[in-house]
N, C-alpha and C. Protein backbone atom coordinates (compact mmCIF):
# COMPACT_ATOMS: atom_id res chain seq x y z
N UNK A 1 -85.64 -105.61 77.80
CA UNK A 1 -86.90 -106.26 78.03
C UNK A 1 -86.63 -107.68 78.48
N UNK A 2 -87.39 -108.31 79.49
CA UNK A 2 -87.04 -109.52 80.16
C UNK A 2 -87.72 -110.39 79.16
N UNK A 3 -86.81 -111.67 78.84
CA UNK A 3 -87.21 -112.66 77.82
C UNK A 3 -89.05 -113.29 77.91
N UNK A 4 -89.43 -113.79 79.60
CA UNK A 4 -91.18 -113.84 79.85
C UNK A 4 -92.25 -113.28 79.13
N UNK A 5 -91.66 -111.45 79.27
CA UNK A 5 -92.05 -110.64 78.51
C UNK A 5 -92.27 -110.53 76.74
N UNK A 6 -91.45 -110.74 76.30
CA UNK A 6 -90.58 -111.50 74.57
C UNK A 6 -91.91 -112.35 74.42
N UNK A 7 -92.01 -113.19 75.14
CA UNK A 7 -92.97 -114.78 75.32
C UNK A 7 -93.89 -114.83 74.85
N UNK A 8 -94.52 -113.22 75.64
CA UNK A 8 -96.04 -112.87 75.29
C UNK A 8 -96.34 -111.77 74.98
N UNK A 9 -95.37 -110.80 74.06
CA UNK A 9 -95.36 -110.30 73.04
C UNK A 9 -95.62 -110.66 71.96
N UNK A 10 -94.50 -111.53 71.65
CA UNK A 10 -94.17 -112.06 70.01
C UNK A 10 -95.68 -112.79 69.76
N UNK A 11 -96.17 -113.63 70.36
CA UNK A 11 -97.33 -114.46 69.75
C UNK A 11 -98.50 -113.38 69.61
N UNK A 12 -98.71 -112.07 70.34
CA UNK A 12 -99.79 -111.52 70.95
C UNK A 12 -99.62 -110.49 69.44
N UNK A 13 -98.74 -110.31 69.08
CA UNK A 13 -97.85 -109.38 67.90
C UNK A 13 -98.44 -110.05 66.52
N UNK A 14 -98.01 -111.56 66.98
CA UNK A 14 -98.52 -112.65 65.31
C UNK A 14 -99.83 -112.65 65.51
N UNK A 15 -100.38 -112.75 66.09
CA UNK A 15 -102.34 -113.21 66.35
C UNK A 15 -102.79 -111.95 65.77
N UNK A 16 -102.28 -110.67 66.23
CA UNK A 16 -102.77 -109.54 65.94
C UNK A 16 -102.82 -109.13 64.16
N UNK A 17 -101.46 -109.94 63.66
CA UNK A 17 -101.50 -109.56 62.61
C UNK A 17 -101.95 -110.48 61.39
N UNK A 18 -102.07 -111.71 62.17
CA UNK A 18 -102.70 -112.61 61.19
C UNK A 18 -103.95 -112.69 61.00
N UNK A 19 -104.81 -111.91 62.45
CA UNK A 19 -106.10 -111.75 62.52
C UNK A 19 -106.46 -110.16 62.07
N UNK A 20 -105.66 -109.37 61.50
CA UNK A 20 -106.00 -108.32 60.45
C UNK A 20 -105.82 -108.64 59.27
N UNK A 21 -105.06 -109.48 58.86
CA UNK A 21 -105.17 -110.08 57.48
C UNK A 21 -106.01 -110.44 56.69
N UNK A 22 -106.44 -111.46 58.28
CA UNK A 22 -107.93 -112.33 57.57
C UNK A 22 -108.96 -111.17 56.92
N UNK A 23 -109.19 -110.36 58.44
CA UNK A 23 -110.14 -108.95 58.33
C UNK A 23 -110.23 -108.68 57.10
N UNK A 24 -108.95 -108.33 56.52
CA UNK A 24 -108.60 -107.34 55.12
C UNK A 24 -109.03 -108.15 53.97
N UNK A 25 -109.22 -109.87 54.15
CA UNK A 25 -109.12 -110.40 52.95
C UNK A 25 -110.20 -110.72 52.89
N UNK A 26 -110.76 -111.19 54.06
CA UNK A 26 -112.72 -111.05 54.09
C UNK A 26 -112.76 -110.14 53.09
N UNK A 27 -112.78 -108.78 53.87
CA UNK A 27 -113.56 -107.67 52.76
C UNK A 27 -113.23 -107.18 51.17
N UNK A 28 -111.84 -107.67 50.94
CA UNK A 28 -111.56 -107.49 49.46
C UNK A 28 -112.38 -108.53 48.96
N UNK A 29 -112.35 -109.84 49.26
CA UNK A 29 -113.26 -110.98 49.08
C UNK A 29 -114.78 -110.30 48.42
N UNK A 30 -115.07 -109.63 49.35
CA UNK A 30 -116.67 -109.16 48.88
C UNK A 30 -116.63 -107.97 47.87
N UNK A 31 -115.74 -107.35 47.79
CA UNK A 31 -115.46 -106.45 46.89
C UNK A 31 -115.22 -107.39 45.23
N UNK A 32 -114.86 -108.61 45.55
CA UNK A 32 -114.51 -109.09 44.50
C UNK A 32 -116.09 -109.91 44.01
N UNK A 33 -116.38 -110.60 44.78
CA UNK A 33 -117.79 -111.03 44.12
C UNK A 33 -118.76 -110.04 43.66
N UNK A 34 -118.71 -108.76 44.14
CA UNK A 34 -119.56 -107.73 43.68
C UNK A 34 -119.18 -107.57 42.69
N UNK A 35 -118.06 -107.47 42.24
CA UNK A 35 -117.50 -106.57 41.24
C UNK A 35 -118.22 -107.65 40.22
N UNK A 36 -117.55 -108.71 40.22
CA UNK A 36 -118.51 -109.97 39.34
C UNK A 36 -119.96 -109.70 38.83
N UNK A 37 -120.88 -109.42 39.58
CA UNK A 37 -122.37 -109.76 39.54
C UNK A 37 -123.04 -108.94 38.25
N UNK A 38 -123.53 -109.45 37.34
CA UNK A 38 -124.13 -108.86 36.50
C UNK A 38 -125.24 -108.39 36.27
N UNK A 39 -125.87 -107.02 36.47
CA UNK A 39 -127.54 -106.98 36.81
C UNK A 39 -128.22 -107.59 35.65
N UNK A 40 -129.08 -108.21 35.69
CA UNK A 40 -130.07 -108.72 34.84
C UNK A 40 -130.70 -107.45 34.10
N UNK A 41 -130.84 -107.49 33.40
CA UNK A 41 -131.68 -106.72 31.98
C UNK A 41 -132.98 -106.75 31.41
N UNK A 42 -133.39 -108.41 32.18
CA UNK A 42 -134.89 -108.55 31.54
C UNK A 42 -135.53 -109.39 32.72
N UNK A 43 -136.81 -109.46 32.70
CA UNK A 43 -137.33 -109.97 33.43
C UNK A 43 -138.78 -110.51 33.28
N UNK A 44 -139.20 -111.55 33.01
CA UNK A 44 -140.54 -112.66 32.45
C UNK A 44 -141.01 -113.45 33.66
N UNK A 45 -142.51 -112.66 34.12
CA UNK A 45 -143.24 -113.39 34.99
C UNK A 45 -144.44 -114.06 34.15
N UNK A 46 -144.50 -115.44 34.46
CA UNK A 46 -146.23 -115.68 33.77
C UNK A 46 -146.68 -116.94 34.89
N UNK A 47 -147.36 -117.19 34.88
CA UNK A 47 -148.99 -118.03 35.40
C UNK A 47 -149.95 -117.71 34.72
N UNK A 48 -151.04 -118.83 35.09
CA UNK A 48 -152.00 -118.90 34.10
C UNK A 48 -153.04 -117.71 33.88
N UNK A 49 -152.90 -116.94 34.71
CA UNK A 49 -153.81 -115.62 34.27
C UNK A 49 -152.80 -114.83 32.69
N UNK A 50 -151.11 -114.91 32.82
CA UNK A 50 -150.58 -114.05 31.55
C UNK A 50 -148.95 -114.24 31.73
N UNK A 51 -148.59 -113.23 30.87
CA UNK A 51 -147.19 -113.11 30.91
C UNK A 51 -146.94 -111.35 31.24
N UNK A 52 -145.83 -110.99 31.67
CA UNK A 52 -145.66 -109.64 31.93
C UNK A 52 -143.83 -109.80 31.74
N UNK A 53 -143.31 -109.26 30.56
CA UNK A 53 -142.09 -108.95 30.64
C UNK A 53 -141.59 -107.58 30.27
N UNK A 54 -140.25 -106.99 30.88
CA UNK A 54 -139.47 -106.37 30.90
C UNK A 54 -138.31 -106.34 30.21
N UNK A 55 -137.82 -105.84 29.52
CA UNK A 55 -136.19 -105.50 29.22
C UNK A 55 -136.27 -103.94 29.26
N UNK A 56 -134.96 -103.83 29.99
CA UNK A 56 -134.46 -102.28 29.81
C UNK A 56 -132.58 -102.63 30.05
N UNK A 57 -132.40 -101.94 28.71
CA UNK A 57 -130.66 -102.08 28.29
C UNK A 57 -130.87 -101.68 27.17
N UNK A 58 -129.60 -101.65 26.61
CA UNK A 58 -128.99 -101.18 25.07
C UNK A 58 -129.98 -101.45 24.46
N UNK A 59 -130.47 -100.52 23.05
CA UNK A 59 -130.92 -100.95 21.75
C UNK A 59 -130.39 -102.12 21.00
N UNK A 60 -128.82 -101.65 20.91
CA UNK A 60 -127.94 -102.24 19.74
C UNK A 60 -126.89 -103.04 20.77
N UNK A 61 -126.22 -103.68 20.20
CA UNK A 61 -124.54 -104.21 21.23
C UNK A 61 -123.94 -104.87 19.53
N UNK A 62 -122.57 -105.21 19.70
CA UNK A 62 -122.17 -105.74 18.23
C UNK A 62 -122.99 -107.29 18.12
N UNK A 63 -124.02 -107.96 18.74
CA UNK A 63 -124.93 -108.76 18.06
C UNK A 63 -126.07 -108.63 17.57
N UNK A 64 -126.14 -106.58 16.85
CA UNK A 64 -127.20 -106.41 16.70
C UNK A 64 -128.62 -105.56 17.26
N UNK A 65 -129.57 -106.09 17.09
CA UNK A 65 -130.50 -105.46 17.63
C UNK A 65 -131.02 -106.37 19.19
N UNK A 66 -130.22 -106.33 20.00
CA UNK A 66 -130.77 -107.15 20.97
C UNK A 66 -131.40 -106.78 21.88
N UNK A 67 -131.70 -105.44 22.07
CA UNK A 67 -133.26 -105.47 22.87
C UNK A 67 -134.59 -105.89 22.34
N UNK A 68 -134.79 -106.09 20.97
CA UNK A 68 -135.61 -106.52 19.96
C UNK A 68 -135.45 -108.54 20.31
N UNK A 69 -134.59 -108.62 20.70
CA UNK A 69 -134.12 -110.21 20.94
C UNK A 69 -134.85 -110.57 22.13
N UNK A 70 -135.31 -109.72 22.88
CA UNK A 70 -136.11 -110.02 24.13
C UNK A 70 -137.51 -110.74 23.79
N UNK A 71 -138.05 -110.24 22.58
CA UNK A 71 -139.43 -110.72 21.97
C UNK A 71 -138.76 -112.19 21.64
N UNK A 72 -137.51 -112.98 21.20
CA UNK A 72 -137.30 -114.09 21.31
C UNK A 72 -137.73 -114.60 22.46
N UNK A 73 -136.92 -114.00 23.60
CA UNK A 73 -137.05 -114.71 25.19
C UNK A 73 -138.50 -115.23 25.56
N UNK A 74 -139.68 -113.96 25.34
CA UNK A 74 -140.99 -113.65 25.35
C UNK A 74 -141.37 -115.25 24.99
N UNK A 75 -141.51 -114.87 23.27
CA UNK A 75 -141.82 -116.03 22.54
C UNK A 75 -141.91 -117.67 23.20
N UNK A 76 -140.41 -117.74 23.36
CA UNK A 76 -139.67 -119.32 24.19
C UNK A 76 -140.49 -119.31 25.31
N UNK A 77 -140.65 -118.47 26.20
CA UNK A 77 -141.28 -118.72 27.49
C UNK A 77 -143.00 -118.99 27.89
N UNK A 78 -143.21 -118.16 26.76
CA UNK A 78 -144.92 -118.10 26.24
C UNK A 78 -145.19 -119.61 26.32
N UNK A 79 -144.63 -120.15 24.97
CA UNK A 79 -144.68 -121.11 23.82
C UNK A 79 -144.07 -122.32 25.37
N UNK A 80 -143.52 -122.75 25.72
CA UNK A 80 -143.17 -123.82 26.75
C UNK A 80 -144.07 -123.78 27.62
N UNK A 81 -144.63 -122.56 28.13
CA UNK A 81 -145.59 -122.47 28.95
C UNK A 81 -146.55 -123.22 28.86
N UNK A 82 -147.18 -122.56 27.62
CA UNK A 82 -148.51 -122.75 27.05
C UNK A 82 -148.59 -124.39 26.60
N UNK A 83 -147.53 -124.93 26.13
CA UNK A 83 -147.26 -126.34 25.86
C UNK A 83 -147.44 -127.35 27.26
N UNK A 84 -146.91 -126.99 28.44
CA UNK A 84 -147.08 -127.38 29.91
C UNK A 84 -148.18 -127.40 30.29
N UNK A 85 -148.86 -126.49 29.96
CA UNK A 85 -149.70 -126.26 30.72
C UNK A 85 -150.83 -126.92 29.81
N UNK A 86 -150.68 -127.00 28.52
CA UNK A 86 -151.66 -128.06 27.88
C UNK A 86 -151.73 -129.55 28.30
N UNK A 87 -150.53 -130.10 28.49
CA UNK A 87 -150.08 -131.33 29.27
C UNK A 87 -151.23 -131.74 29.90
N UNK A 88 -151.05 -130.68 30.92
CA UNK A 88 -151.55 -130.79 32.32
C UNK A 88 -153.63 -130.80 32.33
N UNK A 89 -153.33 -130.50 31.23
CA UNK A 89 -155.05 -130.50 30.70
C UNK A 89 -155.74 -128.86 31.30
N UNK A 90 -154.81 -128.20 31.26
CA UNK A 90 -155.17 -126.59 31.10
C UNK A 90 -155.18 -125.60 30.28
N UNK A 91 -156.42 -125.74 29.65
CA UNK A 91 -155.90 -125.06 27.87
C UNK A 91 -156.75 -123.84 28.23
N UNK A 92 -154.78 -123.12 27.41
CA UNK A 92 -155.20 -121.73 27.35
C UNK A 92 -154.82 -121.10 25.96
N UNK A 93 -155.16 -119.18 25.75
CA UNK A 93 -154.46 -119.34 24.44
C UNK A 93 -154.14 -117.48 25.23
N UNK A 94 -153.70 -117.00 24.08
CA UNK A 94 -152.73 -115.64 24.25
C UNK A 94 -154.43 -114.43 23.64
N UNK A 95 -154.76 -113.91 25.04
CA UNK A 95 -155.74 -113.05 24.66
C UNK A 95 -154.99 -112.09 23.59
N UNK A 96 -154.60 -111.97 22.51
CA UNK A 96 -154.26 -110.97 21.64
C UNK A 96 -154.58 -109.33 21.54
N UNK A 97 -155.92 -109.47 21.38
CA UNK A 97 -156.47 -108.32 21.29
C UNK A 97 -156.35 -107.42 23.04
N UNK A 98 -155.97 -107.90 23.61
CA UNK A 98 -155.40 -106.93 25.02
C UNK A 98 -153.75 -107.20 25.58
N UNK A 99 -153.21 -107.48 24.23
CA UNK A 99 -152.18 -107.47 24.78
C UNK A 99 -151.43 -106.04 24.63
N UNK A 100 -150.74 -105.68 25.35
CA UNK A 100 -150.02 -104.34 25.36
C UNK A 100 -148.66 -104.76 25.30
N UNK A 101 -147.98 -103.45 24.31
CA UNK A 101 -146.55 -103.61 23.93
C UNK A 101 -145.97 -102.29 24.10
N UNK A 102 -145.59 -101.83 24.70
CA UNK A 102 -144.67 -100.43 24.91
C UNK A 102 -143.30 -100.56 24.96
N UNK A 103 -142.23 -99.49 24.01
CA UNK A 103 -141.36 -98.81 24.15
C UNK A 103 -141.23 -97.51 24.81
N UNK A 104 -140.01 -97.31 25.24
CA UNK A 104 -139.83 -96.34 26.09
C UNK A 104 -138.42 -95.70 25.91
N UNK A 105 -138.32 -94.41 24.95
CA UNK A 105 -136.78 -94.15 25.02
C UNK A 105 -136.40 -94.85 23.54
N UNK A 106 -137.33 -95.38 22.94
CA UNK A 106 -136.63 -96.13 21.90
C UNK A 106 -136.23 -95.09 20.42
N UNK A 107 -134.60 -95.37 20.22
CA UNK A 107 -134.46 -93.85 19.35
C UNK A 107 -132.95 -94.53 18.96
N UNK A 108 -132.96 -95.54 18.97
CA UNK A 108 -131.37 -96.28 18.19
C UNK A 108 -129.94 -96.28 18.50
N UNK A 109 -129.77 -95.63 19.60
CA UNK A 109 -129.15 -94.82 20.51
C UNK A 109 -128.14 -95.57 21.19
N UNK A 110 -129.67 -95.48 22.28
CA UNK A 110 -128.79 -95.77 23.60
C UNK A 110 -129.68 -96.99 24.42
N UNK A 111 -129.74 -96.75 24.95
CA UNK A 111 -130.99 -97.78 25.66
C UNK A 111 -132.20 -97.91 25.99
N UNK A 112 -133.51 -98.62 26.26
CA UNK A 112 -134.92 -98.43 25.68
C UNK A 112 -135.48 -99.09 27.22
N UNK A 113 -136.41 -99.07 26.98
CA UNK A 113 -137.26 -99.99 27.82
C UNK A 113 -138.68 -100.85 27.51
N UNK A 114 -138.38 -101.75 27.49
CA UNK A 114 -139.08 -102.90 26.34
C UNK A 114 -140.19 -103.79 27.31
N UNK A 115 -141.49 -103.49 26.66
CA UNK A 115 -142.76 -104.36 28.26
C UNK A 115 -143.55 -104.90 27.15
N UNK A 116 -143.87 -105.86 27.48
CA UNK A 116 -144.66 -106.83 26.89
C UNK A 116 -145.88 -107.56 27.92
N UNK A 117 -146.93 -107.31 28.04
CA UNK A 117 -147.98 -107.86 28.63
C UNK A 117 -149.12 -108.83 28.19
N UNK A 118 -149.16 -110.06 28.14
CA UNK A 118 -150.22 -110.83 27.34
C UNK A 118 -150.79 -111.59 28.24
N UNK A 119 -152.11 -111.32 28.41
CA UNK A 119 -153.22 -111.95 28.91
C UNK A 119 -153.23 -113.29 28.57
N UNK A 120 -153.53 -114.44 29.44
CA UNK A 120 -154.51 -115.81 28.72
C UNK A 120 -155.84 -115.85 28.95
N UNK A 121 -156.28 -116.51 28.25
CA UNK A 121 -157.70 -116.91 28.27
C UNK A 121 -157.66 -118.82 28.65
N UNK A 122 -158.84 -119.04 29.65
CA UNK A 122 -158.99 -120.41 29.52
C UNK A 122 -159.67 -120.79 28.49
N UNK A 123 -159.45 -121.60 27.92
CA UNK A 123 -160.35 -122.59 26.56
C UNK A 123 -160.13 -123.31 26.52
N UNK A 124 -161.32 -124.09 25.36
CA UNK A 124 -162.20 -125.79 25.00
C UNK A 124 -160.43 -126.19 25.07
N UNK A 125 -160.18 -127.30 25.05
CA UNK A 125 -158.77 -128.47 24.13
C UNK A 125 -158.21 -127.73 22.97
N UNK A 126 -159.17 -127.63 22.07
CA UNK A 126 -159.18 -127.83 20.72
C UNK A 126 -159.30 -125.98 20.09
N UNK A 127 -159.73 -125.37 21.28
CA UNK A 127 -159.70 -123.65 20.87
C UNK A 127 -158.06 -123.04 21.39
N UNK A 128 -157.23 -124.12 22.34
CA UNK A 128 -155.79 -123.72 22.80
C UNK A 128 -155.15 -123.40 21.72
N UNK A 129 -153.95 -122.61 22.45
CA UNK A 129 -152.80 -122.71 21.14
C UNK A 129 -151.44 -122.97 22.21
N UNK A 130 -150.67 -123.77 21.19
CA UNK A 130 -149.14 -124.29 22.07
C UNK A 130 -147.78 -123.89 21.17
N UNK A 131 -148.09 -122.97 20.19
CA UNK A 131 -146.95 -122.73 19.92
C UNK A 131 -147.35 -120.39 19.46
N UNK A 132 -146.12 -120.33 19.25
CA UNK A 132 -146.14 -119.10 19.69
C UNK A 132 -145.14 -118.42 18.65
N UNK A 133 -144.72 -117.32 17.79
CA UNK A 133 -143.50 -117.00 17.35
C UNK A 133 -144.35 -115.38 17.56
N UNK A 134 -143.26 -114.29 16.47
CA UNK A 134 -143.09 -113.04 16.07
C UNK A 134 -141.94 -112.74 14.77
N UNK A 135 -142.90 -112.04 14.55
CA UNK A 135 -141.85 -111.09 13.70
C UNK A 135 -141.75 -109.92 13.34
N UNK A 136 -141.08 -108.55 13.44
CA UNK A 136 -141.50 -107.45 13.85
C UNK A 136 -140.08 -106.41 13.10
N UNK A 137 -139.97 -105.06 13.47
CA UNK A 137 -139.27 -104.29 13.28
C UNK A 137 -138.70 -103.38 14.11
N UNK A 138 -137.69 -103.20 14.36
CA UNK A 138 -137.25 -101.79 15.69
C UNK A 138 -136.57 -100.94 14.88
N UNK A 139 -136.51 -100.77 13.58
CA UNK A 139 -136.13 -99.66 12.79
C UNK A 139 -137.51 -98.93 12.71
N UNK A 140 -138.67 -99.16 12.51
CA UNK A 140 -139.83 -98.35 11.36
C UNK A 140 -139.79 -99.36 10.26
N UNK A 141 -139.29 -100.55 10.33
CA UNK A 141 -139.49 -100.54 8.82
C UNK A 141 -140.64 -100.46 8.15
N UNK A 142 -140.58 -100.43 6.75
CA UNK A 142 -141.46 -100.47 5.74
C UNK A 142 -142.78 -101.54 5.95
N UNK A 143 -144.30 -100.98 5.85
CA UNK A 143 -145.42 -102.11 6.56
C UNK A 143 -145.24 -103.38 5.20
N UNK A 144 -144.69 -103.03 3.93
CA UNK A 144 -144.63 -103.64 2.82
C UNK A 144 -143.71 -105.14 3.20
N UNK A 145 -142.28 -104.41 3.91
CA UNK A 145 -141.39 -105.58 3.77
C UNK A 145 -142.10 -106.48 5.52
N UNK A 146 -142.79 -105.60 6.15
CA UNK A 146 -142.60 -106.05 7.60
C UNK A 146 -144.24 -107.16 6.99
N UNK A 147 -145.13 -106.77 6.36
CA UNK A 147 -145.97 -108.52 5.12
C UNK A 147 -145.46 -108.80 5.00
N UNK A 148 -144.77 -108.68 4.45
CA UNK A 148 -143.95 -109.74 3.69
C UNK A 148 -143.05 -110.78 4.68
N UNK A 149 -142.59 -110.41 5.59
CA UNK A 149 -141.98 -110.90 6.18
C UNK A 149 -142.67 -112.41 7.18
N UNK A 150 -144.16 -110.96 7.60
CA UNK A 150 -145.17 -112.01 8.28
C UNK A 150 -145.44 -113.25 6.83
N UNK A 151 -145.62 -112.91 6.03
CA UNK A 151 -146.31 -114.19 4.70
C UNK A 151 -145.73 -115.50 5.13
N UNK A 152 -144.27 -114.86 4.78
CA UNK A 152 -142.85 -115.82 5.17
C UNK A 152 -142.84 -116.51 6.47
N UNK A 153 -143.32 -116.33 7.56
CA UNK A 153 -143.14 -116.59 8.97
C UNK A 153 -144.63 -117.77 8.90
N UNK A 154 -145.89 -117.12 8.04
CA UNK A 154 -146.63 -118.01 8.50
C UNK A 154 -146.52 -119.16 7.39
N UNK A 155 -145.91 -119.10 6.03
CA UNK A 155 -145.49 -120.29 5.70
C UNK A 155 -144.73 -121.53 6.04
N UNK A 156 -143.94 -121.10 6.70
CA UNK A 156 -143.38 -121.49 7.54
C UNK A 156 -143.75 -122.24 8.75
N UNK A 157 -144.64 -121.80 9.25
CA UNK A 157 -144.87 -121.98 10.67
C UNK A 157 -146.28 -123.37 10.17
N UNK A 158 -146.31 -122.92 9.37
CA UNK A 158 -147.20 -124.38 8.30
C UNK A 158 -146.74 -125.75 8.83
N UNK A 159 -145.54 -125.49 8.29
CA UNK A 159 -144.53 -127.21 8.57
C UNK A 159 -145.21 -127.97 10.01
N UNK A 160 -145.17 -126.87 11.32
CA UNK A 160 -145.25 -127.41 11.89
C UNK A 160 -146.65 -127.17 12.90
N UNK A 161 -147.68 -126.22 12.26
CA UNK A 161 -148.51 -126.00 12.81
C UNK A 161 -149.71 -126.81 12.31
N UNK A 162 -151.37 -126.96 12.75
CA UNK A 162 -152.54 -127.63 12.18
C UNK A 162 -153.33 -126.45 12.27
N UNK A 163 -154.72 -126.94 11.81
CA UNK A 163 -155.83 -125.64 12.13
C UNK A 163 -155.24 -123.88 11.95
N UNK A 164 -156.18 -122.97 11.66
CA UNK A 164 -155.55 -122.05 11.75
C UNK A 164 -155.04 -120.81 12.77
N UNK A 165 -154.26 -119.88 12.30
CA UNK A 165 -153.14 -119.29 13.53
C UNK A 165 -154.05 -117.82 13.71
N UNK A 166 -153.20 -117.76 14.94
CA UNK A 166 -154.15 -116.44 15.05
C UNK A 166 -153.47 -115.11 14.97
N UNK A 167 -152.85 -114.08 14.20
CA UNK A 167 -152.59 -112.77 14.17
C UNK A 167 -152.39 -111.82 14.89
N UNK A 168 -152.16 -110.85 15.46
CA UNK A 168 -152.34 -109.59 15.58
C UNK A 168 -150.73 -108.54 15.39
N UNK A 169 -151.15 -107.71 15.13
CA UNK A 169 -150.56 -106.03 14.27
C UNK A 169 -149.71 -105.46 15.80
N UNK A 170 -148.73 -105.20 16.47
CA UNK A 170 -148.86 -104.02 17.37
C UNK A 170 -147.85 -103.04 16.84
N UNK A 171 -148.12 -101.60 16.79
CA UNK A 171 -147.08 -100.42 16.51
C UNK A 171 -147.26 -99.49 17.75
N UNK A 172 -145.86 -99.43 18.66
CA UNK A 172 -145.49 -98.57 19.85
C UNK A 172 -145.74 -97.03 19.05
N UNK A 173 -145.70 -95.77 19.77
CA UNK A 173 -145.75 -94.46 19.74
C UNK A 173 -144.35 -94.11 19.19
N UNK A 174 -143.40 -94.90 19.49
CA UNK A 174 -141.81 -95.05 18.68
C UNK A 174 -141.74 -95.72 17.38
N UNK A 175 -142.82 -96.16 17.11
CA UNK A 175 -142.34 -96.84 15.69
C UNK A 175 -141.73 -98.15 15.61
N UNK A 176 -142.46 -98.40 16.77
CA UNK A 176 -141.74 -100.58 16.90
C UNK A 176 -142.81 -100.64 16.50
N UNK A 177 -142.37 -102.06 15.50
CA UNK A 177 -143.65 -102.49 14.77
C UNK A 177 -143.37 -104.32 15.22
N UNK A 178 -144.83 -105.43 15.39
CA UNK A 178 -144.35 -106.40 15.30
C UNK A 178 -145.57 -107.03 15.51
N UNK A 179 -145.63 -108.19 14.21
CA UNK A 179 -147.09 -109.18 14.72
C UNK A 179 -146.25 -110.06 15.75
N UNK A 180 -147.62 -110.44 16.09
CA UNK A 180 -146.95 -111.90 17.12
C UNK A 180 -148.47 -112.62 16.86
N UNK A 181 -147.88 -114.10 16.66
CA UNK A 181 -148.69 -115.19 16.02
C UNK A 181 -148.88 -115.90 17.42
N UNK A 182 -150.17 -116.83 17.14
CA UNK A 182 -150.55 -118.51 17.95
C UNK A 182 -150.73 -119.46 17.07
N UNK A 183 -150.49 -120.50 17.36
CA UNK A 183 -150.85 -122.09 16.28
C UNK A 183 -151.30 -122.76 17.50
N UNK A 184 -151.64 -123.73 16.71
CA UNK A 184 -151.69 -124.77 17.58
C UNK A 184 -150.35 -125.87 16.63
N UNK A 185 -149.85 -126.58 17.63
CA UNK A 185 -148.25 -127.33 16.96
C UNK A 185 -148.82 -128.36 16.96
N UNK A 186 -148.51 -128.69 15.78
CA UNK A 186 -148.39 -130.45 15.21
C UNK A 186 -148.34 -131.64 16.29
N UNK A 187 -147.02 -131.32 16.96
CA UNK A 187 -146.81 -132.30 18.09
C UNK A 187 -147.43 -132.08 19.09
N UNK A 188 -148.33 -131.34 19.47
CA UNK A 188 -148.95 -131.25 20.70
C UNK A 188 -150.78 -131.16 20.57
N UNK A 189 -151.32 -130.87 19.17
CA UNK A 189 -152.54 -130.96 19.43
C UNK A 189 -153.07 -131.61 18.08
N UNK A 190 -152.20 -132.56 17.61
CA UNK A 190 -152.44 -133.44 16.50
C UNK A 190 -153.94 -134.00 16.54
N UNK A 191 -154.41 -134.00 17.56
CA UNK A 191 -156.46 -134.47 17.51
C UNK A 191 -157.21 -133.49 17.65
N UNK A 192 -156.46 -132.05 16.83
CA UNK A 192 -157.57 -130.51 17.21
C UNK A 192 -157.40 -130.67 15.89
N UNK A 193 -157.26 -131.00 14.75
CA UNK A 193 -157.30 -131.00 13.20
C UNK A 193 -158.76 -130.51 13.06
């Protein structure tokens, strides 16, 4: 082979193979960030008409009952909301009596599907509520210990609440049981006494 030839081989040889490399490492590249990505599990939309959340995943994991931990998430997001949006001089409170709570699949298992829907209502200043908790059961438990538990939650919730809270009972077709409370908080509507 004449050396000219050699010339514009050899480089035409390296380009070729440094520019399949790249090719190859692009696409492992994306193979690798995929592999990364973790699907989300839950999902909490609200504005001032409500809240609408989702979880679907495990019952249990070794921290427990953490699809039941989603009514935390609920709670936090409600409760900041509802606090913001008092700020802003938009008082609302948690229509209770239409709120809907469904399980789906729930059996201790394996994995469930967990929806939570709560309406707001607009109201006076002084008819709002800005704070928010729960307390509930994903065994069945006992309605005895699951009072008792509420007694405890609204003593509690004393410290830091005024005026009184508002209640409600929900039990899924599975046997989730769980009140979920309103206050109005100390620090935020201290002139609704």
């Amino acid at each position: 082979m004449k050396p000219k030839y050699l010339l514009i081989l050899i480089p035409a040889l390296l380009f070729l193979g440094c520019h399949s490399s790249k090719n190859k490492k692009k696409s492992s590249d994306k193979k690798e960030v995929t592999h990364i990505q973790i699907p989300k599990s839950d999902t909490v939309y609200i504005d001032e008409k409500g809240m609408f959340g989702s979880y679907k995943g495990l019952e249990f994991n070794e921290q427990g009952d953490i699809a039941h931990q989603f009514s935390n998430k609920v709670a936090n997001v409600v409760g900041t909301y509802l606090k913001a949006k008092y700020r802003e001089g938009l008082y609302l409170k948690i229509d209770l009596k239409n709120t809907k709570i469904n399980t789906k699949d729930l059996d201790q298992i394996d994995s469930v599907v967990y929806t939570i829907h709560m309406p707001f209502v607009r109201t006076e200043k002084c008819n709002a509520f800005t704070g928010v908790e729960h307390c509930g059961s994903w065994n069945d438990q006992p309605n005895y210990f699951l009072k008792r538990r509420l007694a405890e939650q609204i003593e509690s919730l004393k410290k830091i609440s005024i005026g009184k809270m508002e209640t409600r009972y929900y039990k899924t077709k599975e046997k989730f049981k769980e009140y979920w409370i309103q206050f109005k908080h100390k620090d935020h509507q201290s002139d609704c006494k």
